[in-house]
PDB file of N, CA and C in Angstrom:
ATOM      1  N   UNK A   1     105.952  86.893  54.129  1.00  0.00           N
ATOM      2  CA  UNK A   1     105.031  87.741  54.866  1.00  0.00           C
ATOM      3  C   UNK A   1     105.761  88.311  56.085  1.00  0.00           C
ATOM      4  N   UNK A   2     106.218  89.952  56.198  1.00  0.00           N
ATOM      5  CA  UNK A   2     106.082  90.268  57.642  1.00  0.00           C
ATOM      6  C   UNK A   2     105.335  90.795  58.687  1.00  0.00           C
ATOM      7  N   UNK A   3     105.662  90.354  59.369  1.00  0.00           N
ATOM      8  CA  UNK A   3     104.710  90.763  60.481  1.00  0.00           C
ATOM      9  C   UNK A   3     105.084  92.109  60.853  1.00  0.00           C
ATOM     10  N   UNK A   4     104.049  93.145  61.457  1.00  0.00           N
ATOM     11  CA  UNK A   4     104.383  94.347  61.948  1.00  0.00           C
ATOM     12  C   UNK A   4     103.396  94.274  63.037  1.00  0.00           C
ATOM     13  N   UNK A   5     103.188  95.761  63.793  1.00  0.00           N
ATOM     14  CA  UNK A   5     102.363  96.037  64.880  1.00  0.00           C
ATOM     15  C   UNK A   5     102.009  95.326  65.711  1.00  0.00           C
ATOM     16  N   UNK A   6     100.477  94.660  65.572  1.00  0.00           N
ATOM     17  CA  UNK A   6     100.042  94.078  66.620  1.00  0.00           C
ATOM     18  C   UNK A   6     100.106  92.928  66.477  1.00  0.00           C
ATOM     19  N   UNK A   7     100.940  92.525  65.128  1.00  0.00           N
ATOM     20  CA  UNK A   7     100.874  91.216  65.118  1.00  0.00           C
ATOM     21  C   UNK A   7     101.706  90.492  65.717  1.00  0.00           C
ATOM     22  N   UNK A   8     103.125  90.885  65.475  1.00  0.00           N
ATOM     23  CA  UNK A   8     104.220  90.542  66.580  1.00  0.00           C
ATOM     24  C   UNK A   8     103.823  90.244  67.835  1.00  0.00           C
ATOM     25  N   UNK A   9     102.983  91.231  68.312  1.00  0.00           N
ATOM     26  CA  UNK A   9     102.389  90.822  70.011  1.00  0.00           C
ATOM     27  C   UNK A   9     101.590  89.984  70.337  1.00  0.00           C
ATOM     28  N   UNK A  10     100.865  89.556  68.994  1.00  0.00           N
ATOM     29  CA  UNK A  10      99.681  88.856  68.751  1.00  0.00           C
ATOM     30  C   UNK A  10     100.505  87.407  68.448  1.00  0.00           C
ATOM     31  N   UNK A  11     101.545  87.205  68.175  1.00  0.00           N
ATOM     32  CA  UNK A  11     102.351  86.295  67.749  1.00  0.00           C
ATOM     33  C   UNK A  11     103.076  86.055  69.237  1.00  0.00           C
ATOM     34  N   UNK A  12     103.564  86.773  69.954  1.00  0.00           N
ATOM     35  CA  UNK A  12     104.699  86.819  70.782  1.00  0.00           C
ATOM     36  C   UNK A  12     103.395  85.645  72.047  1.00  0.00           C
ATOM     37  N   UNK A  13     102.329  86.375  72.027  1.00  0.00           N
ATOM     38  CA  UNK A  13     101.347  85.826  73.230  1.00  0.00           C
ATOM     39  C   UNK A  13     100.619  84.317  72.599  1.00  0.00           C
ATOM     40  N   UNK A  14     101.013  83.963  71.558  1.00  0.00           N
ATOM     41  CA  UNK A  14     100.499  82.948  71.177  1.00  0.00           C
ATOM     42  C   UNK A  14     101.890  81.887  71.639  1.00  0.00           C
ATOM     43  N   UNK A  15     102.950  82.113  70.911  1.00  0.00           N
ATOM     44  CA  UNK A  15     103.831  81.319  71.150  1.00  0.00           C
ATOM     45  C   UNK A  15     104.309  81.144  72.492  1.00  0.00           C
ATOM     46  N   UNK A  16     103.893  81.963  73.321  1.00  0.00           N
ATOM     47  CA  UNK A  16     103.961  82.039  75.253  1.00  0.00           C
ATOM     48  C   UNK A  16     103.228  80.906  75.694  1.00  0.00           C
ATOM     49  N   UNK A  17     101.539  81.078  75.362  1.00  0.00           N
ATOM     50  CA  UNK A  17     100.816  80.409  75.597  1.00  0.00           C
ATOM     51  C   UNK A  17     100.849  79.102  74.919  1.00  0.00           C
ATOM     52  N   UNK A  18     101.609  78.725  74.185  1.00  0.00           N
ATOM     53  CA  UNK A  18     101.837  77.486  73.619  1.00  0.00           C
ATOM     54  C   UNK A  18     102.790  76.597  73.988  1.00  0.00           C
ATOM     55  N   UNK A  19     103.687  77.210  74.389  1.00  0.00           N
ATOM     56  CA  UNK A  19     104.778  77.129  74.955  1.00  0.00           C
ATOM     57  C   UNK A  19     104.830  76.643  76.388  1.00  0.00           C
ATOM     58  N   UNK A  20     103.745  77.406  76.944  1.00  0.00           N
ATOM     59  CA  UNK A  20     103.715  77.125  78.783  1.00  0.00           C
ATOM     60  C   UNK A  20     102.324  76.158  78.461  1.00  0.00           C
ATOM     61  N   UNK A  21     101.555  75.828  77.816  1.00  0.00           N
ATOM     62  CA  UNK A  21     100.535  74.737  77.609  1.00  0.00           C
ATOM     63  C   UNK A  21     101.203  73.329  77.291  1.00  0.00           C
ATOM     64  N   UNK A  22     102.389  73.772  76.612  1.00  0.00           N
ATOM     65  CA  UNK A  22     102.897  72.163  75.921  1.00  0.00           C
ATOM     66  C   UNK A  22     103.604  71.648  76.885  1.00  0.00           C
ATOM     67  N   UNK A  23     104.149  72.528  77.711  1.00  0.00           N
ATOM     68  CA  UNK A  23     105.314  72.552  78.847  1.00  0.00           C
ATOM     69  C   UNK A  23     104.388  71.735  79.756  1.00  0.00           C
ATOM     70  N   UNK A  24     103.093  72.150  80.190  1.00  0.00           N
ATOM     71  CA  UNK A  24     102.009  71.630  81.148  1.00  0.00           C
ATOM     72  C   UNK A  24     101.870  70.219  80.875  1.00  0.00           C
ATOM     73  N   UNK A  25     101.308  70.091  79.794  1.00  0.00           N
ATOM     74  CA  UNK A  25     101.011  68.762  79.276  1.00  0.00           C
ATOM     75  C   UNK A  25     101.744  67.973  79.100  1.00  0.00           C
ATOM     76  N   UNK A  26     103.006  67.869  78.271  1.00  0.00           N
ATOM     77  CA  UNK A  26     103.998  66.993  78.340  1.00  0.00           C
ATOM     78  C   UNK A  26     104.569  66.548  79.673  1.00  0.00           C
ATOM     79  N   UNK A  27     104.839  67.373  81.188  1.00  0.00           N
ATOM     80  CA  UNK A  27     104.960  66.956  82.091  1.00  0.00           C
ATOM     81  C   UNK A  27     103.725  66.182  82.879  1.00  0.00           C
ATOM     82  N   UNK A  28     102.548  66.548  82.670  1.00  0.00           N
ATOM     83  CA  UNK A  28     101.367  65.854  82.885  1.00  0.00           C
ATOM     84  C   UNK A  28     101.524  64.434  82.264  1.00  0.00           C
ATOM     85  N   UNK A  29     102.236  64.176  81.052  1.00  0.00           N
ATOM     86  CA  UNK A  29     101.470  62.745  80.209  1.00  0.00           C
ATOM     87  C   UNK A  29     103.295  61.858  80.695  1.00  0.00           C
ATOM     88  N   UNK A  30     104.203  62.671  81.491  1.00  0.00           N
ATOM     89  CA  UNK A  30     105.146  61.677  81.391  1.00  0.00           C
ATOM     90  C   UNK A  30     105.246  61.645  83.065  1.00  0.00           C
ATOM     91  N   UNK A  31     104.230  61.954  83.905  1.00  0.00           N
ATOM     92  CA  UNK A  31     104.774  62.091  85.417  1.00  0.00           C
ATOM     93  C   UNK A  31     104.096  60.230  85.977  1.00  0.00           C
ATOM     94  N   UNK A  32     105.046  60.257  86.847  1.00  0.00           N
ATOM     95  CA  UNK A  32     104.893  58.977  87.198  1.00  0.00           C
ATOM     96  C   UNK A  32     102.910  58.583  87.789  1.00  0.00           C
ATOM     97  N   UNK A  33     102.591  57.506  87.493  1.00  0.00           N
ATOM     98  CA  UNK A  33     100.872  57.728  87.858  1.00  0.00           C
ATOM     99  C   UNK A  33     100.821  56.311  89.147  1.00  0.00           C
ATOM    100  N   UNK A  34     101.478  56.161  89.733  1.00  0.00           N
ATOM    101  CA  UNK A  34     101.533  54.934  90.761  1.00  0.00           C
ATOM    102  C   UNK A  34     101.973  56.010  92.276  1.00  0.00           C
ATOM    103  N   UNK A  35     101.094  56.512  92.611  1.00  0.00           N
ATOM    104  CA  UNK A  35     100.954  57.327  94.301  1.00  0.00           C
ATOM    105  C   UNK A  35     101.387  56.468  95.002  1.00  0.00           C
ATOM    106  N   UNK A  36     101.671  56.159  95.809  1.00  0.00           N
ATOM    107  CA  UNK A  36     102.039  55.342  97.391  1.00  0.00           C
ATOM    108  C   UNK A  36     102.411  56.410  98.262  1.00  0.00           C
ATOM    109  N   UNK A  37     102.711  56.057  99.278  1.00  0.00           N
ATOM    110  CA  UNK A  37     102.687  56.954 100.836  1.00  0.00           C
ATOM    111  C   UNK A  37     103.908  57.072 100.842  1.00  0.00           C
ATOM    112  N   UNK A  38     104.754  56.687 100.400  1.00  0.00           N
ATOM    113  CA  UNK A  38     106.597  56.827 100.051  1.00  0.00           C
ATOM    114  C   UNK A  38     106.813  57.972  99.373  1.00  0.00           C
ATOM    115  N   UNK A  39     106.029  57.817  97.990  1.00  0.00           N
ATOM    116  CA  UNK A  39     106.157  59.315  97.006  1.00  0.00           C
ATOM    117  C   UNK A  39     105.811  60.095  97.385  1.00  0.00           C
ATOM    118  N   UNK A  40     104.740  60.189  98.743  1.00  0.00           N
ATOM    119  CA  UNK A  40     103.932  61.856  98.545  1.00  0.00           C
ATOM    120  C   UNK A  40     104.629  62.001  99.890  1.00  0.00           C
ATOM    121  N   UNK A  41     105.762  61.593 100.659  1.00  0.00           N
ATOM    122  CA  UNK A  41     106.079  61.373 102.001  1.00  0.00           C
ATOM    123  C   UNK A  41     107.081  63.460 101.656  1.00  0.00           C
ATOM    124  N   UNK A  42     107.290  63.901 102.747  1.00  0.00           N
ATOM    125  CA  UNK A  42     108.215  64.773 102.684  1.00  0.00           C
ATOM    126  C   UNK A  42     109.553  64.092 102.657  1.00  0.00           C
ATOM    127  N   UNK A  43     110.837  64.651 101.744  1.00  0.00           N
ATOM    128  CA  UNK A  43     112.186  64.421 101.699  1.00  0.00           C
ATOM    129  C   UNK A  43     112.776  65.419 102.141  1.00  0.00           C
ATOM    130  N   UNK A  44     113.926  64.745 103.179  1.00  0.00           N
ATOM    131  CA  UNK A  44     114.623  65.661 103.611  1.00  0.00           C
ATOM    132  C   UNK A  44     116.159  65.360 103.546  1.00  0.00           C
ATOM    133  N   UNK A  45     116.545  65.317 102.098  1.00  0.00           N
ATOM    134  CA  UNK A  45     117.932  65.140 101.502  1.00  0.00           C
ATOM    135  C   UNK A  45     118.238  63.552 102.903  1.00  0.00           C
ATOM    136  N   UNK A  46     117.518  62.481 102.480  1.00  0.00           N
ATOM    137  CA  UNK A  46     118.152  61.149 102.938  1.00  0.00           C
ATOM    138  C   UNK A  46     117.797  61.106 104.152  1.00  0.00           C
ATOM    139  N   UNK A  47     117.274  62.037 105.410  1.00  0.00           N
ATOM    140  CA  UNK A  47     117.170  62.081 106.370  1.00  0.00           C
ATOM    141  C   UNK A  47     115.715  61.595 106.958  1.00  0.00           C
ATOM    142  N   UNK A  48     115.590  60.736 107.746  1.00  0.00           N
ATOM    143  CA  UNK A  48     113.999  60.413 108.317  1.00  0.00           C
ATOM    144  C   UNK A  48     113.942  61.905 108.870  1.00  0.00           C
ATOM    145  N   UNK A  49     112.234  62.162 108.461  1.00  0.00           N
ATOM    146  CA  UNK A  49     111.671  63.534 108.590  1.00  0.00           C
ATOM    147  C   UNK A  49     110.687  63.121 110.348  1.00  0.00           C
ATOM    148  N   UNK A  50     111.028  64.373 111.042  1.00  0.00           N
ATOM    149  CA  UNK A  50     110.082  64.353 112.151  1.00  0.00           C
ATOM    150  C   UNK A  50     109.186  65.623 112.356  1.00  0.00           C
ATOM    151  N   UNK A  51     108.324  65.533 113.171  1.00  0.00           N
ATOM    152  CA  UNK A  51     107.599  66.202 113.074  1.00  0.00           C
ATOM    153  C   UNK A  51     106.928  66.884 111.911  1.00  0.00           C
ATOM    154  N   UNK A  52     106.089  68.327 111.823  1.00  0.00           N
ATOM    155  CA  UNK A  52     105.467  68.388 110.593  1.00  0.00           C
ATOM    156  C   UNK A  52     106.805  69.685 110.061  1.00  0.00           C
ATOM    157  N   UNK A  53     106.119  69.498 108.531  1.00  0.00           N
ATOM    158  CA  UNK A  53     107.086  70.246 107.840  1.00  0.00           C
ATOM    159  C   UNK A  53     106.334  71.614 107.632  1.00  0.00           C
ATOM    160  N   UNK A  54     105.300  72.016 107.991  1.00  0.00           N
ATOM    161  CA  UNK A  54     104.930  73.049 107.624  1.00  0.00           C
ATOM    162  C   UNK A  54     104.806  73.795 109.320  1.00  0.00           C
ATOM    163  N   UNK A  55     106.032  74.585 109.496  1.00  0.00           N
ATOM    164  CA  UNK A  55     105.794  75.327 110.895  1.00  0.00           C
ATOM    165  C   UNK A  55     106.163  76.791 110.350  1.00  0.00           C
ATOM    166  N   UNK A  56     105.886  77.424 111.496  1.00  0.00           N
ATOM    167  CA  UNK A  56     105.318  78.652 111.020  1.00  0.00           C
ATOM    168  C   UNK A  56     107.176  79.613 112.047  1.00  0.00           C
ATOM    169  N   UNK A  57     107.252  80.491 110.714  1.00  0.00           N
ATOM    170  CA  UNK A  57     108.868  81.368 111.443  1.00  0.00           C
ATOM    171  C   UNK A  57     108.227  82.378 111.762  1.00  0.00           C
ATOM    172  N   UNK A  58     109.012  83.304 112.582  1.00  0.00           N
ATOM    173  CA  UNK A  58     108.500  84.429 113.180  1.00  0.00           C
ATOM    174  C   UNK A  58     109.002  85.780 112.382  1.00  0.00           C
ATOM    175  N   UNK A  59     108.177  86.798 112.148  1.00  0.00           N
ATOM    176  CA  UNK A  59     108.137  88.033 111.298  1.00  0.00           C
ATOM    177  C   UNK A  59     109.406  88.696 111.515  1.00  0.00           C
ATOM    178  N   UNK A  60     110.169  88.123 112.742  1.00  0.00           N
ATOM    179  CA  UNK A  60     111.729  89.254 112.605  1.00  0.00           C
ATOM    180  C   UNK A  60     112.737  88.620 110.972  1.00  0.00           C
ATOM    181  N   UNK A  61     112.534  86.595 110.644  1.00  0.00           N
ATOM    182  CA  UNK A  61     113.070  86.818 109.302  1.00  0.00           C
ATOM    183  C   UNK A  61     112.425  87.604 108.420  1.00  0.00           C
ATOM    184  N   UNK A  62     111.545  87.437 108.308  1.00  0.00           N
ATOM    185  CA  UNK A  62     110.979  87.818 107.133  1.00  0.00           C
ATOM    186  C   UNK A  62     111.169  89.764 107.004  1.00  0.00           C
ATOM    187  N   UNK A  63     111.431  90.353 107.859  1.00  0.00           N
ATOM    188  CA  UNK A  63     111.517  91.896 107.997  1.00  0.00           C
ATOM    189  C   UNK A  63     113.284  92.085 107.929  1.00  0.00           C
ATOM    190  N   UNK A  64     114.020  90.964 108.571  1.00  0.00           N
ATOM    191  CA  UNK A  64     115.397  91.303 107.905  1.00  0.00           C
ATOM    192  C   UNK A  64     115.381  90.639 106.511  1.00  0.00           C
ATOM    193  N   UNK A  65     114.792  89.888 105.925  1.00  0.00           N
ATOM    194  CA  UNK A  65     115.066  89.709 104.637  1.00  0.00           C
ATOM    195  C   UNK A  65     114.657  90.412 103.701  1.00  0.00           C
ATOM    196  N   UNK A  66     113.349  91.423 103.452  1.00  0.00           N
ATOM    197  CA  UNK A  66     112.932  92.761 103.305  1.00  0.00           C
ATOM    198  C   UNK A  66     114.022  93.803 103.219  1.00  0.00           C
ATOM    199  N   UNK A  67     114.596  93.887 105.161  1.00  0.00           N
ATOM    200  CA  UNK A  67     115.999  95.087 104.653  1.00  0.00           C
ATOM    201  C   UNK A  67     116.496  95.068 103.890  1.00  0.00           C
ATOM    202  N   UNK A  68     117.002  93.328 103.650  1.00  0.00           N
ATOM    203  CA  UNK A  68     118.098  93.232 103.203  1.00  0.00           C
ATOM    204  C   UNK A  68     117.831  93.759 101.317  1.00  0.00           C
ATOM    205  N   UNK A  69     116.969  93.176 100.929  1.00  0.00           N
ATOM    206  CA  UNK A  69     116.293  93.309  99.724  1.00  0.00           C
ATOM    207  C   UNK A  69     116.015  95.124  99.623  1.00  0.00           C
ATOM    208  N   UNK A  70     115.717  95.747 100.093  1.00  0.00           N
ATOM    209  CA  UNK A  70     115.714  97.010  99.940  1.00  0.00           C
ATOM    210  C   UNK A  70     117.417  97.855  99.673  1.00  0.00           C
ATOM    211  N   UNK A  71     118.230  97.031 100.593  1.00  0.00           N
ATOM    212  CA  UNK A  71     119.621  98.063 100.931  1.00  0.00           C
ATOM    213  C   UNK A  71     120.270  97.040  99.859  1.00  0.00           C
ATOM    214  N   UNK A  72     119.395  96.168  99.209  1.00  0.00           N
ATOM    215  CA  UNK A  72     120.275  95.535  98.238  1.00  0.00           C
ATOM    216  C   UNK A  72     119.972  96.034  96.560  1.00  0.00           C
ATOM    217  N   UNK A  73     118.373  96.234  96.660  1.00  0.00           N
ATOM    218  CA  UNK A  73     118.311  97.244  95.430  1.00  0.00           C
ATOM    219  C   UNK A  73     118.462  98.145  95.604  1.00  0.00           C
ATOM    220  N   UNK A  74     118.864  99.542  96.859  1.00  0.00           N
ATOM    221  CA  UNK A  74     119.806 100.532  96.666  1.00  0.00           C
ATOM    222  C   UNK A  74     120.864 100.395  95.693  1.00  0.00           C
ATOM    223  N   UNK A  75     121.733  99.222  96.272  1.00  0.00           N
ATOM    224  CA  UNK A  75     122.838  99.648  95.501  1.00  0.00           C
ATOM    225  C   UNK A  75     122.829  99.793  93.656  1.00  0.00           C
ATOM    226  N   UNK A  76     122.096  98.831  93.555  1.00  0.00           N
ATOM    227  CA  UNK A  76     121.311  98.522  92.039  1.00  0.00           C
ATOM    228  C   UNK A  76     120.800 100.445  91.550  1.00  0.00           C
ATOM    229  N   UNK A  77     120.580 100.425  92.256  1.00  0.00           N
ATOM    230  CA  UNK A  77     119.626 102.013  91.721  1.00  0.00           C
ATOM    231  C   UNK A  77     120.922 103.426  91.671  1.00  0.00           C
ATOM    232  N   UNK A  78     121.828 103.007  93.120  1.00  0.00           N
ATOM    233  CA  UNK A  78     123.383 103.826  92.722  1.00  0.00           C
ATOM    234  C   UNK A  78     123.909 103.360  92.196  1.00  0.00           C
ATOM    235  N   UNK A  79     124.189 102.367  91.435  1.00  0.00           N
ATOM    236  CA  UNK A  79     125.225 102.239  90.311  1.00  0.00           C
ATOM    237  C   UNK A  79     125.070 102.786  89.255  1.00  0.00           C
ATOM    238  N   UNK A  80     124.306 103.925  88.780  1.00  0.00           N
ATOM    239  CA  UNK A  80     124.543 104.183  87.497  1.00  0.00           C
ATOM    240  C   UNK A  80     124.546 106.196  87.736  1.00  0.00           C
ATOM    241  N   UNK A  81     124.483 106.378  88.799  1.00  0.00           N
ATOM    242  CA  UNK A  81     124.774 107.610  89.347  1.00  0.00           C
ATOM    243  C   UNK A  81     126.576 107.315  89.526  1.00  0.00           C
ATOM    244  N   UNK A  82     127.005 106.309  89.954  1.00  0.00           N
ATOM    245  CA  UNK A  82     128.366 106.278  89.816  1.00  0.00           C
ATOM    246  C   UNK A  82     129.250 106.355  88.958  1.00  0.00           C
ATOM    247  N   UNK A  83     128.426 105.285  87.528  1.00  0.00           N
ATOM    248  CA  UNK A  83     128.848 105.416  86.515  1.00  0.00           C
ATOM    249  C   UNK A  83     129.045 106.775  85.183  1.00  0.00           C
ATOM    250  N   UNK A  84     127.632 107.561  85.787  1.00  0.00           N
ATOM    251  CA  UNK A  84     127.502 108.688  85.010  1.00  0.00           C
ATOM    252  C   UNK A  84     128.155 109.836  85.760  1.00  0.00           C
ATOM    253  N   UNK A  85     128.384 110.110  86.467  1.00  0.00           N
ATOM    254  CA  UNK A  85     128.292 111.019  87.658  1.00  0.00           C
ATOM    255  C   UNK A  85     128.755 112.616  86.729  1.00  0.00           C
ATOM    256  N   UNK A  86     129.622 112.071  86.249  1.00  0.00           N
ATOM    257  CA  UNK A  86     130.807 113.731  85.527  1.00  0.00           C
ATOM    258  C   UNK A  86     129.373 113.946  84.115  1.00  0.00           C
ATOM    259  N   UNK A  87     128.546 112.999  84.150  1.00  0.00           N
ATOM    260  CA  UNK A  87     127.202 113.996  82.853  1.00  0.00           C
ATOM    261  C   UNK A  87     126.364 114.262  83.745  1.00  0.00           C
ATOM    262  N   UNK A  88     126.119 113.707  84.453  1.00  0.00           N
ATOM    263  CA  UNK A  88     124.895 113.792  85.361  1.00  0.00           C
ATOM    264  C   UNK A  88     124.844 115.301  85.962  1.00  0.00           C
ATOM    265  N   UNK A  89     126.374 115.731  86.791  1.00  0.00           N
ATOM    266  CA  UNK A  89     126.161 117.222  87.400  1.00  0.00           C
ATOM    267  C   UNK A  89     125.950 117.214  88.734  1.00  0.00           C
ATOM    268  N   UNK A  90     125.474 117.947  89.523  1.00  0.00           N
ATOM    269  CA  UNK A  90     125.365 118.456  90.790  1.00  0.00           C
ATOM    270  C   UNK A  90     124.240 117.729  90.925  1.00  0.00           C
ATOM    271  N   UNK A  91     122.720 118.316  90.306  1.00  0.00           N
ATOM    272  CA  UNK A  91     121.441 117.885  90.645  1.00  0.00           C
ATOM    273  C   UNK A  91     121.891 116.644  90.523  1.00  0.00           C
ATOM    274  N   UNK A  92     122.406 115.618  90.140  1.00  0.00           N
ATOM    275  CA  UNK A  92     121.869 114.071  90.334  1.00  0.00           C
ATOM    276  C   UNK A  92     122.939 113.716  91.455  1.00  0.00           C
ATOM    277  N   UNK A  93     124.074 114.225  92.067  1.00  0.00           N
ATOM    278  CA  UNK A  93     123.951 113.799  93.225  1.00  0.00           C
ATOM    279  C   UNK A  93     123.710 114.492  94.393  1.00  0.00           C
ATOM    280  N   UNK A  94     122.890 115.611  94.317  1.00  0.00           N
ATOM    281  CA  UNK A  94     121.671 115.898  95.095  1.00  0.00           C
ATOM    282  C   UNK A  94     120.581 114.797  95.311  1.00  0.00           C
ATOM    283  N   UNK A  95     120.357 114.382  94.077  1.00  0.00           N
ATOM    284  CA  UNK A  95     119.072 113.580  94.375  1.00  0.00           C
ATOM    285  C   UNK A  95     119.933 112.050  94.948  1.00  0.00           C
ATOM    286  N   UNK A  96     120.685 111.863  94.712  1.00  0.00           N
ATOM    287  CA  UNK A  96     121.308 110.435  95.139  1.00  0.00           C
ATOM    288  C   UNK A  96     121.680 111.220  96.329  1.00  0.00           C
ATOM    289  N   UNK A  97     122.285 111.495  97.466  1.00  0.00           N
ATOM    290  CA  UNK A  97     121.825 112.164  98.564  1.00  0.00           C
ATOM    291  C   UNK A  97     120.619 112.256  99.026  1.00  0.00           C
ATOM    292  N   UNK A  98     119.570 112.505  98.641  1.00  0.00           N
ATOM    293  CA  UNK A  98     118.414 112.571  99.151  1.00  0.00           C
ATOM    294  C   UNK A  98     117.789 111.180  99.002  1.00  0.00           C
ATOM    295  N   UNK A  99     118.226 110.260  98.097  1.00  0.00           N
ATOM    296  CA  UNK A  99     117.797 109.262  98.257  1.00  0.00           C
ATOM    297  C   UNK A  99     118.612 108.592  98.962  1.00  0.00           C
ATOM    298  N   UNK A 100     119.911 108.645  99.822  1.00  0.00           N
ATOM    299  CA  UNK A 100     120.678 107.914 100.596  1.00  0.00           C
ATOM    300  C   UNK A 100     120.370 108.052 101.895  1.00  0.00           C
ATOM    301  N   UNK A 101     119.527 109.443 102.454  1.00  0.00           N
ATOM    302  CA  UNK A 101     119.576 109.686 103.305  1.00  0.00           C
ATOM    303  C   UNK A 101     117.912 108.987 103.729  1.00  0.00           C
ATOM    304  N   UNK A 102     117.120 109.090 102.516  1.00  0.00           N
ATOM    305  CA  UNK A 102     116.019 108.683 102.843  1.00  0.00           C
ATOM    306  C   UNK A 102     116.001 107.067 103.641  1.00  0.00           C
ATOM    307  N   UNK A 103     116.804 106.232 102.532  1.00  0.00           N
ATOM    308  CA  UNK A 103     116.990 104.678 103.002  1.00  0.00           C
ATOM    309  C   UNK A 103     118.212 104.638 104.812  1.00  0.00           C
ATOM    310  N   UNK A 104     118.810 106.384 104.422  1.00  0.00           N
ATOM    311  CA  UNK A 104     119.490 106.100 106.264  1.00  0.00           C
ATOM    312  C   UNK A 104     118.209 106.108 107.258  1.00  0.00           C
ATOM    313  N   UNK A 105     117.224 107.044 107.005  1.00  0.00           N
ATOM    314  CA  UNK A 105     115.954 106.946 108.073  1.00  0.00           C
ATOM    315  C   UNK A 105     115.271 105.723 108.144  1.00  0.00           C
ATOM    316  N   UNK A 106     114.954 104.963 107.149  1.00  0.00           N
ATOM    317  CA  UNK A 106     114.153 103.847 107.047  1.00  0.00           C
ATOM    318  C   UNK A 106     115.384 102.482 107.689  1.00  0.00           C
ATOM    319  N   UNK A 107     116.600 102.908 107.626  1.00  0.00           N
ATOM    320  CA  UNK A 107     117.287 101.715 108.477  1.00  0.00           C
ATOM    321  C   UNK A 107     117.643 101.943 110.081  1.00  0.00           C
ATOM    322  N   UNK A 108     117.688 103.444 110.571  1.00  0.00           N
ATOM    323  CA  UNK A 108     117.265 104.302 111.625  1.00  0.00           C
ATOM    324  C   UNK A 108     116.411 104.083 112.083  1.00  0.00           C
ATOM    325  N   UNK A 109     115.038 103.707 111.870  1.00  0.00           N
ATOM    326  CA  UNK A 109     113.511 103.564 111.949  1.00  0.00           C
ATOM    327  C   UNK A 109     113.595 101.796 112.126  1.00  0.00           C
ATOM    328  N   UNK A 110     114.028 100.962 111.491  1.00  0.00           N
ATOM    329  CA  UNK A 110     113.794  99.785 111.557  1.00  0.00           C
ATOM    330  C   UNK A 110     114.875  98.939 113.285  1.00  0.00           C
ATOM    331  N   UNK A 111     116.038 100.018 113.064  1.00  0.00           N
ATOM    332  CA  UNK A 111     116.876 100.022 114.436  1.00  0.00           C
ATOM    333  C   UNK A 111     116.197 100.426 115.650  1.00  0.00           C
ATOM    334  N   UNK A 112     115.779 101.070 115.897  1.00  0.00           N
ATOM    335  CA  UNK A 112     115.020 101.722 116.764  1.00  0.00           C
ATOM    336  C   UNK A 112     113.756 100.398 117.274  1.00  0.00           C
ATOM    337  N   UNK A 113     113.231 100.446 116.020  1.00  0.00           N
ATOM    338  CA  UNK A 113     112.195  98.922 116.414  1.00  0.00           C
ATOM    339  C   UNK A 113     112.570  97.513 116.535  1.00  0.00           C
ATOM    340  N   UNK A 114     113.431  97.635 116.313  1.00  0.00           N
ATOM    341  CA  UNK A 114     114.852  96.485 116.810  1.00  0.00           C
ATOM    342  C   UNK A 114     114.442  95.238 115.921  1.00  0.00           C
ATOM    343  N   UNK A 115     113.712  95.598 114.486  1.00  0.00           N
ATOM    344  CA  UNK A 115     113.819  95.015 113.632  1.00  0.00           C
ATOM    345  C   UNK A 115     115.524  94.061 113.761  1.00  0.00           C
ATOM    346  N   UNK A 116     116.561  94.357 113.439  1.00  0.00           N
ATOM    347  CA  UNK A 116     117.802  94.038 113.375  1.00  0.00           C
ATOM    348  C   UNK A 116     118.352  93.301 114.086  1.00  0.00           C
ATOM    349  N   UNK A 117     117.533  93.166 115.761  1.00  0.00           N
ATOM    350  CA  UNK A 117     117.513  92.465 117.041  1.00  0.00           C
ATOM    351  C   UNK A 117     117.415  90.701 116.717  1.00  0.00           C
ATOM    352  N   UNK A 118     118.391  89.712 116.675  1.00  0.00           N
ATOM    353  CA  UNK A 118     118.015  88.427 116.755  1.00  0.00           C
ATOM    354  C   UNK A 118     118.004  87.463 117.804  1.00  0.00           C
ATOM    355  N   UNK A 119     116.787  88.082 119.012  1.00  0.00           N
ATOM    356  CA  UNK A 119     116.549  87.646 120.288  1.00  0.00           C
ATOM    357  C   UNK A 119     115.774  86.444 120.046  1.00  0.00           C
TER     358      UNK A 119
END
């Protein structure tokens, strides 16, 4: 019997869901069931833990790690304007220009607000 159309998909979402259900359960029926205040304690690679572990960082990481993630899928998005460049023609590095210059304003814009600043 082969499968065609919707069955493949109909197949593909069964074996997903079977897959991440058995995955659930089998770690459910083999996880240790004896709690104590040792196991649920925070670890900190061998180190006695102080204070609490859940404190709160301030929005300048989280906005350079954003840049960074943006000027890092740039490059992802020019690499294949590099690779093609001699089929591609004029218009595509027009538009890779216009998209270089766009991500220069948005790192212009984030300088200015001293996003980049680690005071």
């Amino acid at each position: 019997m082969i499968i065609t159309g919707y069955g493949i998909l109909a197949a593909f979402i069964f074996f997903s869901v079977a897959f991440a259900s058995a995955t659930l359960i089998l770690s459910w029926l083999v996880q240790p069931k004896a709690p104590n205040e040792i196991k649920e304690s925070t670890y900190e690679c061998g180190m006695k833990t102080y204070g609490d572990s859940r404190i709160q960082f301030g929005i300048k990481y989280y906005m350079y790690a954003i840049l960074f993630l943006i000027f890092d899928i740039e490059s992802v998005f020019l690499f294949p304007f590099a690779v093609a460049y001699k089929k591609l023609g004029l218009f595509a590095l027009v538009e890779a220009l216009i998209f270089i210059l766009i991500l220069i304003l948005g790192l212009i814009y984030a300088w200015k607000k001293d996003v980049l600043d680690w005071k």
